[in-house]
Every structure is written in C-alpha cells, then in structure tokens.
N, C-alpha and C. Protein backbone atom coordinates (compact mmCIF):
# COMPACT_ATOMS: atom_id res chain seq x y z
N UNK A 1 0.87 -1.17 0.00
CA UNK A 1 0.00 0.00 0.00
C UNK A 1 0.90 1.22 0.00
N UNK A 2 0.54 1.88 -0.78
CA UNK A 2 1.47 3.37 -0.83
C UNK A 2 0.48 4.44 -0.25
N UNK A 3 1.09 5.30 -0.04
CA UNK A 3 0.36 6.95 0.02
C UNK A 3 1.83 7.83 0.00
N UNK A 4 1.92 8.12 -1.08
CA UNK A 4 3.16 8.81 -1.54
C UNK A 4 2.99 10.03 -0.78
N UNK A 5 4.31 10.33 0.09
CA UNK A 5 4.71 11.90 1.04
C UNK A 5 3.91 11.59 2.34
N UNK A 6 3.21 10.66 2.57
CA UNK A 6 2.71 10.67 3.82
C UNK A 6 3.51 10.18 5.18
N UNK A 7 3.04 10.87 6.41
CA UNK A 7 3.87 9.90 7.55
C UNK A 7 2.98 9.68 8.45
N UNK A 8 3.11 9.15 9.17
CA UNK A 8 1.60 8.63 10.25
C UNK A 8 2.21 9.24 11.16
N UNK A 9 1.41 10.01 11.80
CA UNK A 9 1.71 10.81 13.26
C UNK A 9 1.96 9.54 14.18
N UNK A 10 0.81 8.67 14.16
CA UNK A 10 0.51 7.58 14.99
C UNK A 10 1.47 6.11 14.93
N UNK A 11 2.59 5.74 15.45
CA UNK A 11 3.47 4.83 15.56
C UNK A 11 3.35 3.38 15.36
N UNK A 12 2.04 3.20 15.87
CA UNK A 12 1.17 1.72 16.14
C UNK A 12 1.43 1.30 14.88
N UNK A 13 0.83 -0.21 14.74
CA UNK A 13 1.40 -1.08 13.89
C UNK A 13 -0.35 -1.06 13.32
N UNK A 14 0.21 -1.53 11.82
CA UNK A 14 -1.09 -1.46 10.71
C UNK A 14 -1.38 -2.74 10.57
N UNK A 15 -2.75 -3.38 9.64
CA UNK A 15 -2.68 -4.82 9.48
C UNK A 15 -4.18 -3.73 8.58
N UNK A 16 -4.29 -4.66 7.29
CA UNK A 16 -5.39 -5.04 6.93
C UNK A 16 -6.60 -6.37 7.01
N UNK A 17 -7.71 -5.44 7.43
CA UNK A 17 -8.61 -6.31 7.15
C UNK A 17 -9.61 -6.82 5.82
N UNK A 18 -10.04 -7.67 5.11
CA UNK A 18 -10.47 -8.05 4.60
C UNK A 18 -11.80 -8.92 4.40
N UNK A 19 -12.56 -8.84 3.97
CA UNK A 19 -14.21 -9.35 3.98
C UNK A 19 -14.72 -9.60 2.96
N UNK A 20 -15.46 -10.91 2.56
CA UNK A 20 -15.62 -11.27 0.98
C UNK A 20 -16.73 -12.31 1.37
N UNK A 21 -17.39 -12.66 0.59
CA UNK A 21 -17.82 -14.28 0.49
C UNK A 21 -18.46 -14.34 1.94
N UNK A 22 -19.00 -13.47 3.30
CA UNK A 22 -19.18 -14.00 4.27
C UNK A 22 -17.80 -13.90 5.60
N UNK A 23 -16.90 -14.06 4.53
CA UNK A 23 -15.64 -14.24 5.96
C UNK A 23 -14.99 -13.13 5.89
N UNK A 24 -14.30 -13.09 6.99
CA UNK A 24 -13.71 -11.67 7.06
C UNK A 24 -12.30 -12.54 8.12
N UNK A 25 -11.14 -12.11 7.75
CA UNK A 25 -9.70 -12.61 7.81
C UNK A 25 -8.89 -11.26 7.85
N UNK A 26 -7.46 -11.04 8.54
CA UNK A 26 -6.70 -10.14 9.05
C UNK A 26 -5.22 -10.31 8.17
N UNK A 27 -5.00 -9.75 8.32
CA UNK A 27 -3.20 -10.12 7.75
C UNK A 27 -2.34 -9.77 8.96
N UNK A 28 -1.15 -9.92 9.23
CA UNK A 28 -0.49 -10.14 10.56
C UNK A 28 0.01 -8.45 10.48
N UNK A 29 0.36 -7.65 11.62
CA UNK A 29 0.21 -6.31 11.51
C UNK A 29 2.13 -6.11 11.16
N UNK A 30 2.25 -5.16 10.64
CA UNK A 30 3.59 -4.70 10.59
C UNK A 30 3.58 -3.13 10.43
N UNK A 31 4.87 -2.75 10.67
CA UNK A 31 5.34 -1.32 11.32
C UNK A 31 4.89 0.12 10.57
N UNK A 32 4.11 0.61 10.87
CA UNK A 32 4.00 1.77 10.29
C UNK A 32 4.65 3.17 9.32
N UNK A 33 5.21 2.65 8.44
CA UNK A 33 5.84 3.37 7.70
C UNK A 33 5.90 2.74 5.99
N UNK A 34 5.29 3.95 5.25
CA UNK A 34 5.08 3.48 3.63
C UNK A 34 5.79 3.25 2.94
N UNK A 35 6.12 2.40 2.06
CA UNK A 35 4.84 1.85 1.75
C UNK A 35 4.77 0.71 2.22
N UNK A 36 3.21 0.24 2.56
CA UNK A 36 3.15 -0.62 3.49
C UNK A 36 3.43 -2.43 2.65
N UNK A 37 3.86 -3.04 2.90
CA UNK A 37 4.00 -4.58 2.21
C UNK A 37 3.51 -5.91 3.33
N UNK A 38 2.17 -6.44 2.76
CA UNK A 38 1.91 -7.23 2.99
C UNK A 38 2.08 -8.59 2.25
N UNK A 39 3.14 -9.60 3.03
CA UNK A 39 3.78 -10.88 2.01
C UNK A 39 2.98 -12.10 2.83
N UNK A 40 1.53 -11.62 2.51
CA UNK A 40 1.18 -13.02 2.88
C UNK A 40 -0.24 -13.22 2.01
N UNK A 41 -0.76 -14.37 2.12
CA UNK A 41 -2.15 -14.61 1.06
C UNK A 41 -2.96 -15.14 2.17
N UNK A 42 -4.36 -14.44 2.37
CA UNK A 42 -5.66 -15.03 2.83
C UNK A 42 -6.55 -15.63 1.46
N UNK A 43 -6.55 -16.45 1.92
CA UNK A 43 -7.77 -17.58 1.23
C UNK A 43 -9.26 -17.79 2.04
N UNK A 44 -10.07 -17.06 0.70
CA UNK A 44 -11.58 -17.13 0.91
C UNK A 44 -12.77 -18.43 0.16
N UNK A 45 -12.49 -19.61 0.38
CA UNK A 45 -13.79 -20.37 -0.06
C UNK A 45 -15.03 -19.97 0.25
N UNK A 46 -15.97 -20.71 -0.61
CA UNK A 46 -17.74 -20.84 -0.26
C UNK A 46 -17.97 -21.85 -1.82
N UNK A 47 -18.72 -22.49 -1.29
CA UNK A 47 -19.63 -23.59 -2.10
C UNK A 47 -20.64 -22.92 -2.08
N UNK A 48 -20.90 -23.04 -3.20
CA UNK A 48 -22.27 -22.56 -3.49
C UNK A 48 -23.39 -23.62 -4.21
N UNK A 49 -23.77 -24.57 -2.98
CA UNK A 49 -24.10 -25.92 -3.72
C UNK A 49 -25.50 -26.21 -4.42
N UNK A 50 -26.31 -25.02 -4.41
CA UNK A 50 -27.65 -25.00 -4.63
C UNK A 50 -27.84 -24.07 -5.96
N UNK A 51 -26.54 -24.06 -6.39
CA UNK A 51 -26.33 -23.17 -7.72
C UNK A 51 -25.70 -23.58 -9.17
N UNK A 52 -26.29 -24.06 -10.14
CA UNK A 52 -25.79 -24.62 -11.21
C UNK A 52 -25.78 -23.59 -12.87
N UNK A 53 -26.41 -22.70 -12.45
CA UNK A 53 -26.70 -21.46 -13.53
C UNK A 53 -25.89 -20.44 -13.48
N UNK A 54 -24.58 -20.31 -14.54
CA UNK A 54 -23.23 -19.11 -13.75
C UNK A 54 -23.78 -17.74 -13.69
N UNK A 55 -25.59 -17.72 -14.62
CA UNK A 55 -26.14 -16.28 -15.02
C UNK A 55 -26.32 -15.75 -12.94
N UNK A 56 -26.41 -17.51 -12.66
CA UNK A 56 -27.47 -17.07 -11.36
C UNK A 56 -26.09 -16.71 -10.19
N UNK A 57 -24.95 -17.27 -9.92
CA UNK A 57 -23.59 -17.36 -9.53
C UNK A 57 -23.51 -16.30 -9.59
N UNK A 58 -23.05 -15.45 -11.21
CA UNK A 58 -22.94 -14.07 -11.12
C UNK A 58 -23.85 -13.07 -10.40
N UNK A 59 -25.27 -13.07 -9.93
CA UNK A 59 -26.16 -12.67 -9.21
C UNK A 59 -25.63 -12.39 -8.12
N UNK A 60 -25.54 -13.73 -7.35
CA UNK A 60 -25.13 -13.66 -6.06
C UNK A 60 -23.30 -12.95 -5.60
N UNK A 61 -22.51 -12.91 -6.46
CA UNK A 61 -21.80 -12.04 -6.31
C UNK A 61 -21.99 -10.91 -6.70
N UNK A 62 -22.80 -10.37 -7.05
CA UNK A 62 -22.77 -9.13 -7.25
C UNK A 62 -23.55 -8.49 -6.06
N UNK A 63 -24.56 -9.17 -5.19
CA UNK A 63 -25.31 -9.11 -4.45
C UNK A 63 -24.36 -9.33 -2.98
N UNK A 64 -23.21 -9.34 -3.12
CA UNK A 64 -22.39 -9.19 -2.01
C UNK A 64 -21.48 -8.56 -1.98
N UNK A 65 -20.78 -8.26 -1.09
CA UNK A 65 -19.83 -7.05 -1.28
C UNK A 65 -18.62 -7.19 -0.45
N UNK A 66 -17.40 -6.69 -1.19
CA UNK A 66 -16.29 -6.92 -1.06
C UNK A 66 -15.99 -5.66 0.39
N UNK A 67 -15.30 -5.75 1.31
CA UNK A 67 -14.24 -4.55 2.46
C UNK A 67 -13.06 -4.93 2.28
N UNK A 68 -12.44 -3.90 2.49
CA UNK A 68 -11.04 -3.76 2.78
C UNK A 68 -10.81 -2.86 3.58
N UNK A 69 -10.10 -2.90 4.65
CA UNK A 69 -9.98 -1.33 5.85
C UNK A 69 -8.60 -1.43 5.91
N UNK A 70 -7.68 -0.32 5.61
CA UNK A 70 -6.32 -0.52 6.87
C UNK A 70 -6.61 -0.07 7.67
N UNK A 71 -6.21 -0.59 9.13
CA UNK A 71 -6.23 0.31 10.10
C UNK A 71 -5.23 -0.11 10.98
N UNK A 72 -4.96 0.97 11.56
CA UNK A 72 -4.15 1.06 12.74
C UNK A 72 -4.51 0.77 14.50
N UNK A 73 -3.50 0.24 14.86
CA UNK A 73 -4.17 -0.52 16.27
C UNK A 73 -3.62 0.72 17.15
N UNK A 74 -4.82 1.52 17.10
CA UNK A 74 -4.69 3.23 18.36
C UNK A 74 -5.58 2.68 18.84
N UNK A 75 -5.10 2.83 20.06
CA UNK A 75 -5.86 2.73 21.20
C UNK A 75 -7.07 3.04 20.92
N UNK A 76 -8.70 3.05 21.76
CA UNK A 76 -8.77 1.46 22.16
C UNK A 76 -8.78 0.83 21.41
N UNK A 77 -9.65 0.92 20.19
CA UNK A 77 -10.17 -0.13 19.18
C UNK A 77 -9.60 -0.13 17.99
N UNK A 78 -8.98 0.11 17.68
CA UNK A 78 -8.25 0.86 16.25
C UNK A 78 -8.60 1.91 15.43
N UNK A 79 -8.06 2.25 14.41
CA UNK A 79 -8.93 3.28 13.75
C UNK A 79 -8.26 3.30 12.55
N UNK A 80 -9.53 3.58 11.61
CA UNK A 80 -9.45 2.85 10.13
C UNK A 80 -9.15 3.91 9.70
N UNK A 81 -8.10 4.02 8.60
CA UNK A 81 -7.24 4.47 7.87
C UNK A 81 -8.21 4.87 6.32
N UNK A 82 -8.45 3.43 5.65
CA UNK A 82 -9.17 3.84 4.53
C UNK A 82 -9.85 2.53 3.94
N UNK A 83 -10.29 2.84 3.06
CA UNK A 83 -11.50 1.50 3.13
C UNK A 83 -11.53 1.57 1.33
N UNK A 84 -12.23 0.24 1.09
CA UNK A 84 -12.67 0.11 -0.46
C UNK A 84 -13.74 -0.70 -0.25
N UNK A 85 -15.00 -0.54 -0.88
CA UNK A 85 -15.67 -1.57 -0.99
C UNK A 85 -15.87 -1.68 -2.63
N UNK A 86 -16.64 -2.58 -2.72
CA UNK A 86 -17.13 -3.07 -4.55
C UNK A 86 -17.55 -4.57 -3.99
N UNK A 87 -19.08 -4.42 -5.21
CA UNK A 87 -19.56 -5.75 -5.69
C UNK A 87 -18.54 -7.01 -5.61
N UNK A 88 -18.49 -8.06 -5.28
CA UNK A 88 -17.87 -9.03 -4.87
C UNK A 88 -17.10 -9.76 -6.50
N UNK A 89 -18.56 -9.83 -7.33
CA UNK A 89 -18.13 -9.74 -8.63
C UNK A 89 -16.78 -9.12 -9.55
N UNK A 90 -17.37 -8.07 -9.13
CA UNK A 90 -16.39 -6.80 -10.00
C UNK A 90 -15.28 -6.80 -9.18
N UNK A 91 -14.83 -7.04 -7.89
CA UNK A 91 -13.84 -7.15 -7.11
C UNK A 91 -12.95 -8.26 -7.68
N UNK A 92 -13.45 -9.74 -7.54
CA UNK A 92 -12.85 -10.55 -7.82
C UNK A 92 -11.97 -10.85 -9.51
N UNK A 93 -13.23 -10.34 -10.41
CA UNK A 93 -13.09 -10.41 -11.93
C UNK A 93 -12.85 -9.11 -12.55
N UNK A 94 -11.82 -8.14 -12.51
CA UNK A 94 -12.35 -6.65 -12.94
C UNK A 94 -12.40 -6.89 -14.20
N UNK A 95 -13.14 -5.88 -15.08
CA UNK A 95 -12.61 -5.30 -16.28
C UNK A 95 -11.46 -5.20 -16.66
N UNK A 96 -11.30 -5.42 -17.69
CA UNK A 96 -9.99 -5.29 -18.16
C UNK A 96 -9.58 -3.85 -18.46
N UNK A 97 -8.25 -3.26 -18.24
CA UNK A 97 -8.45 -2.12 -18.53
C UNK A 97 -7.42 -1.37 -19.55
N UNK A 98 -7.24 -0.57 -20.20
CA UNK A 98 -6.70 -0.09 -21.12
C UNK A 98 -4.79 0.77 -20.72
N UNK A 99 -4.62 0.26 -19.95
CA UNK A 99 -3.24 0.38 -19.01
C UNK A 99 -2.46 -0.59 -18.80
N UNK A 100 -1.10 0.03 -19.46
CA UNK A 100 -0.41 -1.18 -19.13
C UNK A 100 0.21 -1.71 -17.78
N UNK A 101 -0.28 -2.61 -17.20
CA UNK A 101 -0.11 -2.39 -15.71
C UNK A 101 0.05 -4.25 -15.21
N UNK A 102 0.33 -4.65 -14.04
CA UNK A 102 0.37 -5.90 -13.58
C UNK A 102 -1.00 -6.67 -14.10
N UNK A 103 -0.81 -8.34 -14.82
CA UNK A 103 -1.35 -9.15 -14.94
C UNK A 103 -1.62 -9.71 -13.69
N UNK A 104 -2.64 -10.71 -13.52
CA UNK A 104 -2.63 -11.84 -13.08
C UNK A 104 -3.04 -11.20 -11.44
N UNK A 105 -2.81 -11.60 -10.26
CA UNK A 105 -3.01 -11.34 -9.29
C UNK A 105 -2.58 -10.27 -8.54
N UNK A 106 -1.63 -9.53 -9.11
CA UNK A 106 -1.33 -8.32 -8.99
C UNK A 106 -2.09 -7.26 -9.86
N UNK A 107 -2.90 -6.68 -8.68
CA UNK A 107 -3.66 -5.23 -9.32
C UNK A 107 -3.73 -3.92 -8.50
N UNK A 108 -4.03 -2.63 -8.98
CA UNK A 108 -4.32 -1.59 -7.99
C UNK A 108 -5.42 -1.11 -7.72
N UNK A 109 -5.77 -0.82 -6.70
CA UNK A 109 -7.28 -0.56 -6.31
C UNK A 109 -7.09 0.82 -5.60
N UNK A 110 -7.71 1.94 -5.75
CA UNK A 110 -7.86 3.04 -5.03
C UNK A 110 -8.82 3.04 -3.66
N UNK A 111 -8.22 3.21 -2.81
CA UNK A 111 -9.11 3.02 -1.46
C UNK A 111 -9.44 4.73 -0.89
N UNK A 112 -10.57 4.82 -0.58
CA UNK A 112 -11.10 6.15 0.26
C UNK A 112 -10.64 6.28 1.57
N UNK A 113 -10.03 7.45 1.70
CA UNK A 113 -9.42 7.98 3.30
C UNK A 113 -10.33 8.07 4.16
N UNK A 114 -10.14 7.55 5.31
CA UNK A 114 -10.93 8.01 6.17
C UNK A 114 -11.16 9.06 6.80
N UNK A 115 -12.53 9.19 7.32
CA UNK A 115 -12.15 11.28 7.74
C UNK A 115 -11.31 10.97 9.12
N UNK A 116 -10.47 9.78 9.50
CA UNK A 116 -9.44 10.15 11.34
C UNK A 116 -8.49 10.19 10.55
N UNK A 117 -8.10 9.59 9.44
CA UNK A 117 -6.75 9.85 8.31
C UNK A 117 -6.22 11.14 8.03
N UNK A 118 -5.85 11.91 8.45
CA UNK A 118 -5.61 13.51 7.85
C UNK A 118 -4.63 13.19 7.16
C-alpha cells in the first residue's frame, strides 16, 4: 500500500482487514511506515451448492460485497485508515483495462481515506 509523502503521526502497527464471500480474515500487523507490504495470502472459499446457472452465480456475487480497511491498532479499538468496498463480482473479476499495468493477481485498487486519516 502506498500513500506517496505521507507519515503517520501515529506509531502503532497497521494490518489489513479483509471481507468477501461472508468471511472476514486479518493479515499479521507490521510497522508503520510506507509503503506498506503485505507478504502473505488469505484464502476465501464458499460452495455454493444449490447453484448450477453461472447467469445465477454471477447474481449472487454481485449481491455481495467486497471490504477492505487498513487500520491502525490506536488505542482502544483501532482506527481505520481507509476503506474500499465493490460488488464481490467486480472485485474478484475486474474489467480489463486499457493500461499497461500488472497481470494476473497483482492489481491496484484506489481506497477512500478516512475522515481520522488527515
């Protein structure tokens, strides 16, 4: 995660959270200073066993929705940094886009600041 010229007033250690499919999973927190690198992979299953129509598959992801928060562990509870949501669909499968930029599982996503983020 970048935010080019920024510095965190706040010292505490970051970790993203993540939410998809029903589950929601953490990544292990590391030190506050950008850009941030997370070297690990969460894995999200779901069976969807009552579903044989991909028109109807695609439905139901779209009908759910993807989070992402960084946040920082400030006292008490943490406090979220910046967030992305999107259709679970469009999250997982984007558009293709007209930039030449990382294939394959490497992509960039613009996330919204939070208003405790200055």
């Amino acid at each position: 995660i970048t935010c080019p010229g920024v510095l965190l007033k706040d010292k505490e250690e970051l970790y993203l959270s993540v939410s998809v499919l029903g589950q929601s999973k953490k990544t292990q927190c590391i030190p506050a200073a950008f850009p941030l690198i997370f070297q690990e992979k969460l894995v999200f299953e779901k069976a969807f066993t009552d579903t044989v129509d991909p028109g109807e598959l695609v439905k139901l992801l779209e009908f759910d929705t993807a989070v992402l928060e960084l946040i920082q562990l400030v006292p008490p509870a943490g406090k979220v940094l910046a967030t992305y949501e999107e259709n679970t669909r469009d999250f997982l499968f984007p558009d293709p886009k007209l930039t030449h930029g990382h294939h394959g599982l490497d992509r960039e996503i613009l996330m919204k600041r939070s208003s405790s983020f200055t």
